[in-house]
C-alpha atoms as a PDB file:
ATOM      1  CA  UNK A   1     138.853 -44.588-127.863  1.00  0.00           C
ATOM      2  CA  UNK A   2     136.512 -41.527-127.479  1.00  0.00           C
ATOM      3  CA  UNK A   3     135.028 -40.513-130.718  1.00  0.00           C
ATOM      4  CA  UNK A   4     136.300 -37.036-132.130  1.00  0.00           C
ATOM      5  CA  UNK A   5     134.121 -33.826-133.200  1.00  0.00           C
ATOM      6  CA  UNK A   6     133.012 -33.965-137.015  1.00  0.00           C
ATOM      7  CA  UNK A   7     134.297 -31.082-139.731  1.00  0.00           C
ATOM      8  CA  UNK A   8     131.564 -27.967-139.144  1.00  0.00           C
ATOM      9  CA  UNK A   9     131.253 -28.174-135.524  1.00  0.00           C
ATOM     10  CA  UNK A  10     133.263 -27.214-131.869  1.00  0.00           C
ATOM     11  CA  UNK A  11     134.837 -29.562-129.361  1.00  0.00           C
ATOM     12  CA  UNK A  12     133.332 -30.085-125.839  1.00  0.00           C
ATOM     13  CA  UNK A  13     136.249 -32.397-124.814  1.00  0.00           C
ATOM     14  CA  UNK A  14     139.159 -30.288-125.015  1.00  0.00           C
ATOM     15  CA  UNK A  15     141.418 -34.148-125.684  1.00  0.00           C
ATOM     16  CA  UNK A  16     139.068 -34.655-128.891  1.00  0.00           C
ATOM     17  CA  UNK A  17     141.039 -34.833-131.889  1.00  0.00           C
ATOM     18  CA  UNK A  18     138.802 -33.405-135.163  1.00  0.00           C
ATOM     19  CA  UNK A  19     137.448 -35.876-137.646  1.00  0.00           C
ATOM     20  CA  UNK A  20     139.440 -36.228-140.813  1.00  0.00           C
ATOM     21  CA  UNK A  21     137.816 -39.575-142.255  1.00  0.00           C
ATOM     22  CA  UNK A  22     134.184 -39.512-141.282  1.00  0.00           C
ATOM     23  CA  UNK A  23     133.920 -43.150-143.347  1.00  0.00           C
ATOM     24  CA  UNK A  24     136.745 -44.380-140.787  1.00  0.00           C
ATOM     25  CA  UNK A  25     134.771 -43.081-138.163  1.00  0.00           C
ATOM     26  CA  UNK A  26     131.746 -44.743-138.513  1.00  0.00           C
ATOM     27  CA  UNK A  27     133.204 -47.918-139.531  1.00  0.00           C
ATOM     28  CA  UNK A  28     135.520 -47.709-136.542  1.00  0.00           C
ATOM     29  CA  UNK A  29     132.206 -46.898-134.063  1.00  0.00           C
ATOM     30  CA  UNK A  30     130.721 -49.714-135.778  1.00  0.00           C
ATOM     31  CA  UNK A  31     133.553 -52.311-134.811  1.00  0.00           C
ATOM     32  CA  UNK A  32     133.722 -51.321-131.418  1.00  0.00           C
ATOM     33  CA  UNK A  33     130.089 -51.553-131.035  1.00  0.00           C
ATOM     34  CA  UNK A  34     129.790 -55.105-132.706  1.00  0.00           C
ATOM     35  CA  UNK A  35     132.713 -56.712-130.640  1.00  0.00           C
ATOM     36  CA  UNK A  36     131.030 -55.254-127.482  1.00  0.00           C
ATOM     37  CA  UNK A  37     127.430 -56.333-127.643  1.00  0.00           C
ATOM     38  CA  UNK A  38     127.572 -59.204-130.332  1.00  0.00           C
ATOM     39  CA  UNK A  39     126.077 -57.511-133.367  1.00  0.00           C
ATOM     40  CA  UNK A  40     126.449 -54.523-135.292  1.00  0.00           C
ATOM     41  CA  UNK A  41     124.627 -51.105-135.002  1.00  0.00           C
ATOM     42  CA  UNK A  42     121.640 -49.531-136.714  1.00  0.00           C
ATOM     43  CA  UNK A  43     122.034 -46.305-135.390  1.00  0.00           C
ATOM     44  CA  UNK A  44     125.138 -43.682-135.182  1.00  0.00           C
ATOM     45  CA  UNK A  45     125.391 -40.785-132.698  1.00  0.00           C
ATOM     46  CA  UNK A  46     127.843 -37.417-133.888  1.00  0.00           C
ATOM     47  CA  UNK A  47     129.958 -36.410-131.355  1.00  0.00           C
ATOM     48  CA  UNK A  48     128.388 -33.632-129.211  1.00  0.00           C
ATOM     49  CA  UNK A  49     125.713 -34.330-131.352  1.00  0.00           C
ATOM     50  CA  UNK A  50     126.728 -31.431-133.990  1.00  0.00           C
ATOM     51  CA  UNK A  51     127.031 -33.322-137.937  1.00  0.00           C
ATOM     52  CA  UNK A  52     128.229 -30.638-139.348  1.00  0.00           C
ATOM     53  CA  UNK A  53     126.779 -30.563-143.458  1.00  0.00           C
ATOM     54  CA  UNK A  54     124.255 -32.919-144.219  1.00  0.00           C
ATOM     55  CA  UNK A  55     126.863 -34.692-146.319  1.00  0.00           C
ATOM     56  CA  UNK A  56     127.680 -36.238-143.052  1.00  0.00           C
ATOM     57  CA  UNK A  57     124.178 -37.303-142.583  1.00  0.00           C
ATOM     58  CA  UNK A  58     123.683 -39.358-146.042  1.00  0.00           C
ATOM     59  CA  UNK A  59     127.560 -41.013-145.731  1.00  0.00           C
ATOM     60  CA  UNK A  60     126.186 -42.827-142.006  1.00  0.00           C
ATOM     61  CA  UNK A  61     122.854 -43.309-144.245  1.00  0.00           C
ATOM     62  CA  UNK A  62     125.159 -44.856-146.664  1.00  0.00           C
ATOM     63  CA  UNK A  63     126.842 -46.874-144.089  1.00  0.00           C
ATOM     64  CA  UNK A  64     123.720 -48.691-142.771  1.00  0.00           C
ATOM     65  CA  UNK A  65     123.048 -46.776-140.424  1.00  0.00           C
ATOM     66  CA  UNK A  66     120.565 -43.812-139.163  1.00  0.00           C
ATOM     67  CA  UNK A  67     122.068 -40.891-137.914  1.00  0.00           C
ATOM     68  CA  UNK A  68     120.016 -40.335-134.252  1.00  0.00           C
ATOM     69  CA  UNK A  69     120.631 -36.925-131.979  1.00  0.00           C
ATOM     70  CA  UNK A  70     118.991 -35.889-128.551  1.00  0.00           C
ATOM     71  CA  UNK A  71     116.477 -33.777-127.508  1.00  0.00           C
ATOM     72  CA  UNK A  72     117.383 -32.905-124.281  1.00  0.00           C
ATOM     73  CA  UNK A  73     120.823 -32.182-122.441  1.00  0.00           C
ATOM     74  CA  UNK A  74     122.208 -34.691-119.703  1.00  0.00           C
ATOM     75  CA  UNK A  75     125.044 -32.409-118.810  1.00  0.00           C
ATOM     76  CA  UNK A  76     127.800 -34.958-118.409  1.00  0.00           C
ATOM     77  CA  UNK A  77     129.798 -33.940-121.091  1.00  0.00           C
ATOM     78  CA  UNK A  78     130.469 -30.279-119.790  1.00  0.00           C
ATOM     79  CA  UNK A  79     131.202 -31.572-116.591  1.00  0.00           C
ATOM     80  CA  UNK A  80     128.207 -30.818-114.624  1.00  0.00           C
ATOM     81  CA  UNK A  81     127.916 -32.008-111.098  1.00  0.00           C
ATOM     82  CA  UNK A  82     125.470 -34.895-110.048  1.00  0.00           C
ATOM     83  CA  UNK A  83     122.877 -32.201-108.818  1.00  0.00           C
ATOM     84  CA  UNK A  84     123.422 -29.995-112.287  1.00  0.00           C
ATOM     85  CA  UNK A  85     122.995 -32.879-114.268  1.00  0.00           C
ATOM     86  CA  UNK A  86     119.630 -34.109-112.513  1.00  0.00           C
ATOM     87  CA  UNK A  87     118.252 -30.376-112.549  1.00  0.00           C
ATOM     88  CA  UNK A  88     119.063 -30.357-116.698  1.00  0.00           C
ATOM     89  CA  UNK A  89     117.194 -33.647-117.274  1.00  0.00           C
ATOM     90  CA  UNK A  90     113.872 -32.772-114.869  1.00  0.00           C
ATOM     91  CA  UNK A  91     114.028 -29.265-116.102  1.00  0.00           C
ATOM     92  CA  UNK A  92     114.923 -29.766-119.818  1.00  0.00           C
ATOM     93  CA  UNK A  93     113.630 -32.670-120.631  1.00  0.00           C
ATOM     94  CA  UNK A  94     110.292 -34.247-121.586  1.00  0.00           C
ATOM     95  CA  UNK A  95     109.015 -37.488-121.632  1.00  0.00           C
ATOM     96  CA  UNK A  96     109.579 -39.719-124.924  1.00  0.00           C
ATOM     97  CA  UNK A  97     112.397 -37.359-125.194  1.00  0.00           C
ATOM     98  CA  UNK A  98     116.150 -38.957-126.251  1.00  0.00           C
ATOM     99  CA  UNK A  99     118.327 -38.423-123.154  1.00  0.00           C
ATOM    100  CA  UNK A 100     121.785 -39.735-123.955  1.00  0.00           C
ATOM    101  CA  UNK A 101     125.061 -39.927-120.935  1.00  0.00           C
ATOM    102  CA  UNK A 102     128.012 -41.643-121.279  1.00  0.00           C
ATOM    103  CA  UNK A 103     128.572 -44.560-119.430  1.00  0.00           C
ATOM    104  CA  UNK A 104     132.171 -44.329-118.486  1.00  0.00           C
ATOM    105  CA  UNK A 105     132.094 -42.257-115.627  1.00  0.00           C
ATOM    106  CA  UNK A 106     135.353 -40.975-115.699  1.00  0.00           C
ATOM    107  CA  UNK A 107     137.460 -37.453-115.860  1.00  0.00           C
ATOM    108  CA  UNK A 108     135.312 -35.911-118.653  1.00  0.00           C
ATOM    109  CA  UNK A 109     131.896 -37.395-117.853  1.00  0.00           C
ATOM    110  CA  UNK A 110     131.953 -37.474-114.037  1.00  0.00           C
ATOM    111  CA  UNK A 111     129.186 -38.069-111.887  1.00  0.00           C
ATOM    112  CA  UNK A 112     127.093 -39.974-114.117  1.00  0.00           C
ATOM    113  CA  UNK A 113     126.029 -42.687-111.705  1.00  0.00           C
ATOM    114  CA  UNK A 114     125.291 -40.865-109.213  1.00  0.00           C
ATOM    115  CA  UNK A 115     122.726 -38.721-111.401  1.00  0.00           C
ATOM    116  CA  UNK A 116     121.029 -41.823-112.890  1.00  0.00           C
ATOM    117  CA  UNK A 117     120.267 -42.904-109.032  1.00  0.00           C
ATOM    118  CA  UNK A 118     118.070 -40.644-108.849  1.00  0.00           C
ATOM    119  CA  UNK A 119     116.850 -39.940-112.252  1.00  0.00           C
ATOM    120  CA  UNK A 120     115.572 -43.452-113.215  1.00  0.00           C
ATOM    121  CA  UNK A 121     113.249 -43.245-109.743  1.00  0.00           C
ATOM    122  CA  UNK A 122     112.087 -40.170-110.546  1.00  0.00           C
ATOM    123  CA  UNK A 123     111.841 -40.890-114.749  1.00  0.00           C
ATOM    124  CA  UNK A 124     109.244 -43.588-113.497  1.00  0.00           C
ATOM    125  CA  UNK A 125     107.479 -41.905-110.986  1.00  0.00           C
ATOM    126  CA  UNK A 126     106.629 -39.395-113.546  1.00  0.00           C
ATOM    127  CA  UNK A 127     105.507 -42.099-116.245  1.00  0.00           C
ATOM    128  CA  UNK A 128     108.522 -42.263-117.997  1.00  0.00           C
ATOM    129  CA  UNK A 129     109.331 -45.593-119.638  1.00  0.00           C
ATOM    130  CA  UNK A 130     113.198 -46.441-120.062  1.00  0.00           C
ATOM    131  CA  UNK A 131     114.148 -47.749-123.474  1.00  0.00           C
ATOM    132  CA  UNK A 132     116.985 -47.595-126.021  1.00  0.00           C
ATOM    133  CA  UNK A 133     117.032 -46.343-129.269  1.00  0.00           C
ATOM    134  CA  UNK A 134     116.041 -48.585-130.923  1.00  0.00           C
ATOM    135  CA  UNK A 135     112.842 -49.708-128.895  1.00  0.00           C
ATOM    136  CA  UNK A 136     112.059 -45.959-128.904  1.00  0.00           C
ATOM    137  CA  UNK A 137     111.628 -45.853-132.504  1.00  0.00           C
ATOM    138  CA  UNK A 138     109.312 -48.652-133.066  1.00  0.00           C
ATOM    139  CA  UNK A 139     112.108 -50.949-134.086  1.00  0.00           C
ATOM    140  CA  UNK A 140     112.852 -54.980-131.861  1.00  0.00           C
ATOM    141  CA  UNK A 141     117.050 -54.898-131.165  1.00  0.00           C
ATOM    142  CA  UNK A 142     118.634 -57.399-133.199  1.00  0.00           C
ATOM    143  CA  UNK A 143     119.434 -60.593-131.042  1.00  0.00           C
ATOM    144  CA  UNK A 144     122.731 -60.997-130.559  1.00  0.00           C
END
């Protein structure tokens, strides 16, 4: 499952299908999130990171959830090589800024590991501090 771009906004990922229940998708998010790490989310990421009208915003509100976004491009998503997607982070980014890369390394986010060898070195050597989400916004993750 890779999630699909809401109402309002473009496709990156020329496979991604278009949203047509945003409740579904959420609760569907949710699922796989809770079945993979043992308890269920507190925050929801868009696809591409585009919500489309704030509508969108107050139904993941409604869900439980907060609605979180980025403020800096990792590149993986459009395909950017290793070097490209280093350069984007150390150029683009700032620290206690929200960098977010798939994990999945595969045809439509390639190269991922092989950026994050060298960006988590150099993300500390310049003072960074690696957290998730949730740490970052002053919350403790829920045990699972």
């Amino acid at each position: 499952w890779d999630h699909g771009y809401w109402p309002g906004c473009h496709a990156r990922d020329p496979l991604a299908i278009p949203v047509t229940d945003p409740k579904g998708e959420i609760t569907k998010a949710a699922d796989i999130i809770q079945k993979t790490v043992g308890y269920a989310p507190s925050w929801f990421r868009f696809g591409g990171f585009c919500y489309g009208p704030s509508s969108n915003l107050r139904l993941v509100k409604n869900q439980g959830e907060w609605p979180v976004g980025n403020s800096c491009f990792f590149g993986d998503s459009a395909r950017y090589t290793a070097s490209q997607q280093i350069a984007s982070v150390e150029n683009g980014c700032g620290n206690g800024g929200i960098v977010v890369t798939h994990l999945n390394n595969g045809v439509y986010h390639p190269n991922i590991y092989e950026a994050l060898k060298a960006l988590i070195p150099w993300w500390k050597k310049n003072g960074w501090t690696i957290v998730n989400i949730t740490e970052l916004m002053g919350q403790s993750p829920p045990a699972p």
